[in-house]
C-alpha atoms as a PDB file:
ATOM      1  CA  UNK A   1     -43.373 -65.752  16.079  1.00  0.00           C
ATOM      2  CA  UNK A   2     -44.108 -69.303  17.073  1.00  0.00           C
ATOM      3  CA  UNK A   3     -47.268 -71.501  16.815  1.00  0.00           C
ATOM      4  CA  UNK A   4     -48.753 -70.570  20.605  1.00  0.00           C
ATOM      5  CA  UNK A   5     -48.752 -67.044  19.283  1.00  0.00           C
ATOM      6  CA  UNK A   6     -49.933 -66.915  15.804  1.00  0.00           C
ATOM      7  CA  UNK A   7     -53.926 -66.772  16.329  1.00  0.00           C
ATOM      8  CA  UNK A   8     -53.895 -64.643  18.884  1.00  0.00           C
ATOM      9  CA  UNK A   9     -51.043 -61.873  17.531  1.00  0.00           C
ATOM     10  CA  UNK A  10     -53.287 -62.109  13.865  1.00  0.00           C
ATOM     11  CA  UNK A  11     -56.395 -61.577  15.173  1.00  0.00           C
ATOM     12  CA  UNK A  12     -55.332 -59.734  17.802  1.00  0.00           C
ATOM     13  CA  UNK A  13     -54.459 -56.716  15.601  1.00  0.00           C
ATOM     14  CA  UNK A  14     -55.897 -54.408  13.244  1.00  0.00           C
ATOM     15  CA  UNK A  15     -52.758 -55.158  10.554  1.00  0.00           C
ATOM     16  CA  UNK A  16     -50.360 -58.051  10.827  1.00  0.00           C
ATOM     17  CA  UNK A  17     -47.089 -58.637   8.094  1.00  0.00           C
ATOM     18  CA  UNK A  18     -46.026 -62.445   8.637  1.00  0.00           C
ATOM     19  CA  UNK A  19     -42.479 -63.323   6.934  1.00  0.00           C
ATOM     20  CA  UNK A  20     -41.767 -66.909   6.758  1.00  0.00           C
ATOM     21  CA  UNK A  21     -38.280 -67.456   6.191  1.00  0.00           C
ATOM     22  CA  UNK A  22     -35.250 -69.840   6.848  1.00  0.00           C
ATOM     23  CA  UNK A  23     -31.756 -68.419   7.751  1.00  0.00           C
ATOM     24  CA  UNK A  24     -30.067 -70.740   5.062  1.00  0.00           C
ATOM     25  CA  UNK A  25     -32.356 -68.534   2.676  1.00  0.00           C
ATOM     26  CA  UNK A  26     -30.611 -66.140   0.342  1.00  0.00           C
ATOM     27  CA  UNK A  27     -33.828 -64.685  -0.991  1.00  0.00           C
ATOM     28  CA  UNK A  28     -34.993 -64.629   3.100  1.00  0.00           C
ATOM     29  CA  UNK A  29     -31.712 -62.628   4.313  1.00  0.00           C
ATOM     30  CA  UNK A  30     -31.945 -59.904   1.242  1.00  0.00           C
ATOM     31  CA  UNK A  31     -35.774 -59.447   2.068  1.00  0.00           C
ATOM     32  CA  UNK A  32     -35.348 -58.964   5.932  1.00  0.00           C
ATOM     33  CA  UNK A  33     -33.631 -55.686   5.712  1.00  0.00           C
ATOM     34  CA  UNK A  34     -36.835 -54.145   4.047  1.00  0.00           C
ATOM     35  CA  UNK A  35     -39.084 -56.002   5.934  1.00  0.00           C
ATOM     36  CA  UNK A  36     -37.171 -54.446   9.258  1.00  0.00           C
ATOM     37  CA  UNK A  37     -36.984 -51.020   7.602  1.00  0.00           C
ATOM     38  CA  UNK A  38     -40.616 -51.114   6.770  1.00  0.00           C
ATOM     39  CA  UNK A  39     -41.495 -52.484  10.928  1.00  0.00           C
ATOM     40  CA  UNK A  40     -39.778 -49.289  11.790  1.00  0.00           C
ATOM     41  CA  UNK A  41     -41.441 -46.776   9.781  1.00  0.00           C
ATOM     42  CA  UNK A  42     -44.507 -48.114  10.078  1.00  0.00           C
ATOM     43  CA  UNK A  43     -44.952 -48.630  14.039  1.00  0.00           C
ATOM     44  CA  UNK A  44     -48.774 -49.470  13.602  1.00  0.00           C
ATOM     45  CA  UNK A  45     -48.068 -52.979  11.932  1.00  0.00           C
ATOM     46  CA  UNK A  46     -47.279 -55.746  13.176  1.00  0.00           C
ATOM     47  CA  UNK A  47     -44.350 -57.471  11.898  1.00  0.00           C
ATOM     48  CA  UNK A  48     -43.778 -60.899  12.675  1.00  0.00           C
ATOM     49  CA  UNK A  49     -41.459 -64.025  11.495  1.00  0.00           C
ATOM     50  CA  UNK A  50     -41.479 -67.416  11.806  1.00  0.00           C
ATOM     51  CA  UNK A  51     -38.212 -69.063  11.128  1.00  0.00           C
ATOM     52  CA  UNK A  52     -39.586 -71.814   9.002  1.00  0.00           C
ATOM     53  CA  UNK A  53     -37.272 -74.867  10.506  1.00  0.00           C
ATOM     54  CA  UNK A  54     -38.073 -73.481  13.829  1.00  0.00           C
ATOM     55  CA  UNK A  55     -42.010 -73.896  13.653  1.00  0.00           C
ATOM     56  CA  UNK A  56     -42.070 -76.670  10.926  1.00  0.00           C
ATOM     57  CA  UNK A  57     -46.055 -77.116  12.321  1.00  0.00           C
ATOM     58  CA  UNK A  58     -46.391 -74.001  11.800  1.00  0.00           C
ATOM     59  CA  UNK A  59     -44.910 -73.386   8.020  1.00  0.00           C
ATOM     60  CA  UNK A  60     -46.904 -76.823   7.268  1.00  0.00           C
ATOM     61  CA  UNK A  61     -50.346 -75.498   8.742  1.00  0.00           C
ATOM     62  CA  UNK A  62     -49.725 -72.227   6.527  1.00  0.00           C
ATOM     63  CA  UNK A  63     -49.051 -73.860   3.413  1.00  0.00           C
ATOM     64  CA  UNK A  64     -45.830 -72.768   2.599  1.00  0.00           C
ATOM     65  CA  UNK A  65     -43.908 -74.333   0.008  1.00  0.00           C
ATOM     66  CA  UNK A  66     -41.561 -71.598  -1.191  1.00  0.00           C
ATOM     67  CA  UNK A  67     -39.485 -68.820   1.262  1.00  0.00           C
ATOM     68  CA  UNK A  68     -39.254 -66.484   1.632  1.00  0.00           C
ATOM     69  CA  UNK A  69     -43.340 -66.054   1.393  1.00  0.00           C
ATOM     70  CA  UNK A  70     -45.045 -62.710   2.937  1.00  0.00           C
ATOM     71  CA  UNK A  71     -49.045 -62.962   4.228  1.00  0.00           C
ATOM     72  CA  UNK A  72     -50.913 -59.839   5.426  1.00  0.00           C
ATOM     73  CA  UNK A  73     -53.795 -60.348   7.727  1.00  0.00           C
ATOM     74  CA  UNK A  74     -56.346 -57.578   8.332  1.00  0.00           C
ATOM     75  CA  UNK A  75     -58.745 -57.742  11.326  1.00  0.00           C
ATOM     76  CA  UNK A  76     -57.688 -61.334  10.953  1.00  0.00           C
ATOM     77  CA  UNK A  77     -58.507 -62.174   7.363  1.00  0.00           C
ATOM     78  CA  UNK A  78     -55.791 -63.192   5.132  1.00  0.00           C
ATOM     79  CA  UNK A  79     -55.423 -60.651   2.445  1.00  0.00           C
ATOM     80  CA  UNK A  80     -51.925 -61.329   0.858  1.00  0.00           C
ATOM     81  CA  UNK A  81     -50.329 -64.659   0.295  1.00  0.00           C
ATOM     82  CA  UNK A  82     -47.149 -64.693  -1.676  1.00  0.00           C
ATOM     83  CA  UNK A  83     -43.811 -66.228  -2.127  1.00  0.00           C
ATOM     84  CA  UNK A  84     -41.084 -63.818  -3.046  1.00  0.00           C
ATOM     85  CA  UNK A  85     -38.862 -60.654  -1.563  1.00  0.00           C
ATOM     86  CA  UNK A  86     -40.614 -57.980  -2.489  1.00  0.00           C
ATOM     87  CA  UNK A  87     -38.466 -54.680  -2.894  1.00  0.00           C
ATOM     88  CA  UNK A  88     -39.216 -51.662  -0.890  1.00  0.00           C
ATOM     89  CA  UNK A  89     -41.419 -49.598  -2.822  1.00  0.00           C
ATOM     90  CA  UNK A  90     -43.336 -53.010  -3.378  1.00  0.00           C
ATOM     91  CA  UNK A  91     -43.801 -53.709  -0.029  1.00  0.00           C
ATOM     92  CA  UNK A  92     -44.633 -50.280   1.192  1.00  0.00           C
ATOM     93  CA  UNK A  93     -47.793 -49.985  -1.782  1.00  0.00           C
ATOM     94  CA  UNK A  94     -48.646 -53.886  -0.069  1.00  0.00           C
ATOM     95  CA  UNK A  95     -49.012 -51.967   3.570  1.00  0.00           C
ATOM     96  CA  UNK A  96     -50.535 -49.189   2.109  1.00  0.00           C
ATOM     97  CA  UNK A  97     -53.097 -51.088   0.578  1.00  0.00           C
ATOM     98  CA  UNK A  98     -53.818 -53.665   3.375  1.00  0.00           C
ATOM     99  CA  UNK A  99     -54.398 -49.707   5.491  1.00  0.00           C
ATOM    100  CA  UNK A 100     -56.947 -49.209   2.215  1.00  0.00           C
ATOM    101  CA  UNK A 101     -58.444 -52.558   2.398  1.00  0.00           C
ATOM    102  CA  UNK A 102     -62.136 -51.881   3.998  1.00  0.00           C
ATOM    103  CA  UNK A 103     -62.576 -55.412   5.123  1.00  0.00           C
ATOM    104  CA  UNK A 104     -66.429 -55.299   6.107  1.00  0.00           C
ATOM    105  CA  UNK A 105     -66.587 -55.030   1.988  1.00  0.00           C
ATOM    106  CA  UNK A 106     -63.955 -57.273   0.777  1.00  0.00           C
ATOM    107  CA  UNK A 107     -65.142 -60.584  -1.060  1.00  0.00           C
ATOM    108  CA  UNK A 108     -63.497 -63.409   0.503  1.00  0.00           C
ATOM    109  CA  UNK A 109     -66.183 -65.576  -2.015  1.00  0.00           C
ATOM    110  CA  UNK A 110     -63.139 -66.317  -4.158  1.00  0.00           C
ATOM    111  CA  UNK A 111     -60.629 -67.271  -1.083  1.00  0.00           C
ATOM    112  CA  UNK A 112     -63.147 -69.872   0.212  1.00  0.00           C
ATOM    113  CA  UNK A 113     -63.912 -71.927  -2.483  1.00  0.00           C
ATOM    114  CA  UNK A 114     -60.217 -72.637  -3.054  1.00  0.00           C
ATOM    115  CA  UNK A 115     -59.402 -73.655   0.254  1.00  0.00           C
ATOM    116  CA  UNK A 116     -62.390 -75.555  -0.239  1.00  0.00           C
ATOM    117  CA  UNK A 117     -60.988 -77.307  -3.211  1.00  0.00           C
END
């Protein structure tokens, strides 16, 4: 995904995975198998990734300090923000939560006053 694309594709859809990652990553290549496993069995998601020296703007406007890191968006709210390949069974109980999520109810209190900070 590059930077033209980002707003739209997250708030553009109900559920949206977004792997930053570098291909000189380790931790990045051992994660993208499960990310791409978890894109195909889950055909409602969207799975995106920005290659991180590709969309430098990008990976600087999100914050990211550490690859590979994983956000989930819902209805365009960030819900998820970490660095770190998750395993399978991790990531599918992250999707399956984000699906849980009712976002009309979650308390983004918390989320604002840090990016406030």
């Amino acid at each position: 995904m590059t930077a033209d694309k980002f707003d739209q594709t997250v708030t553009g859809n109900d559920i949206v995975l977004v792997d930053f990652w570098a291909s000189w990553c380790g931790p990045c290549r051992a994660f993208a198998p499960t990310f791409e496993k978890a894109s195909e069995d889950h055909p409602d998601v969207v799975f995106a990734k920005v290659d991180t020296e590709a969309e430098q703007s990008l990976a600087a406007a999100a914050n990211i300090r550490s690859i590979p890191t994983l956000m989930v968006f819902k209805k365009g709210n960030l819900v998820y923000n970490e660095a770190g390949a998750l395993p399978p069974a991790a990531l599918e109980d992250l999707i399956g939560q984000a699906r849980a999520l009712d976002i009309e109810q979650a308390d983004f209190s918390a989320a604002r006053e840090e990016s406030a900070e």
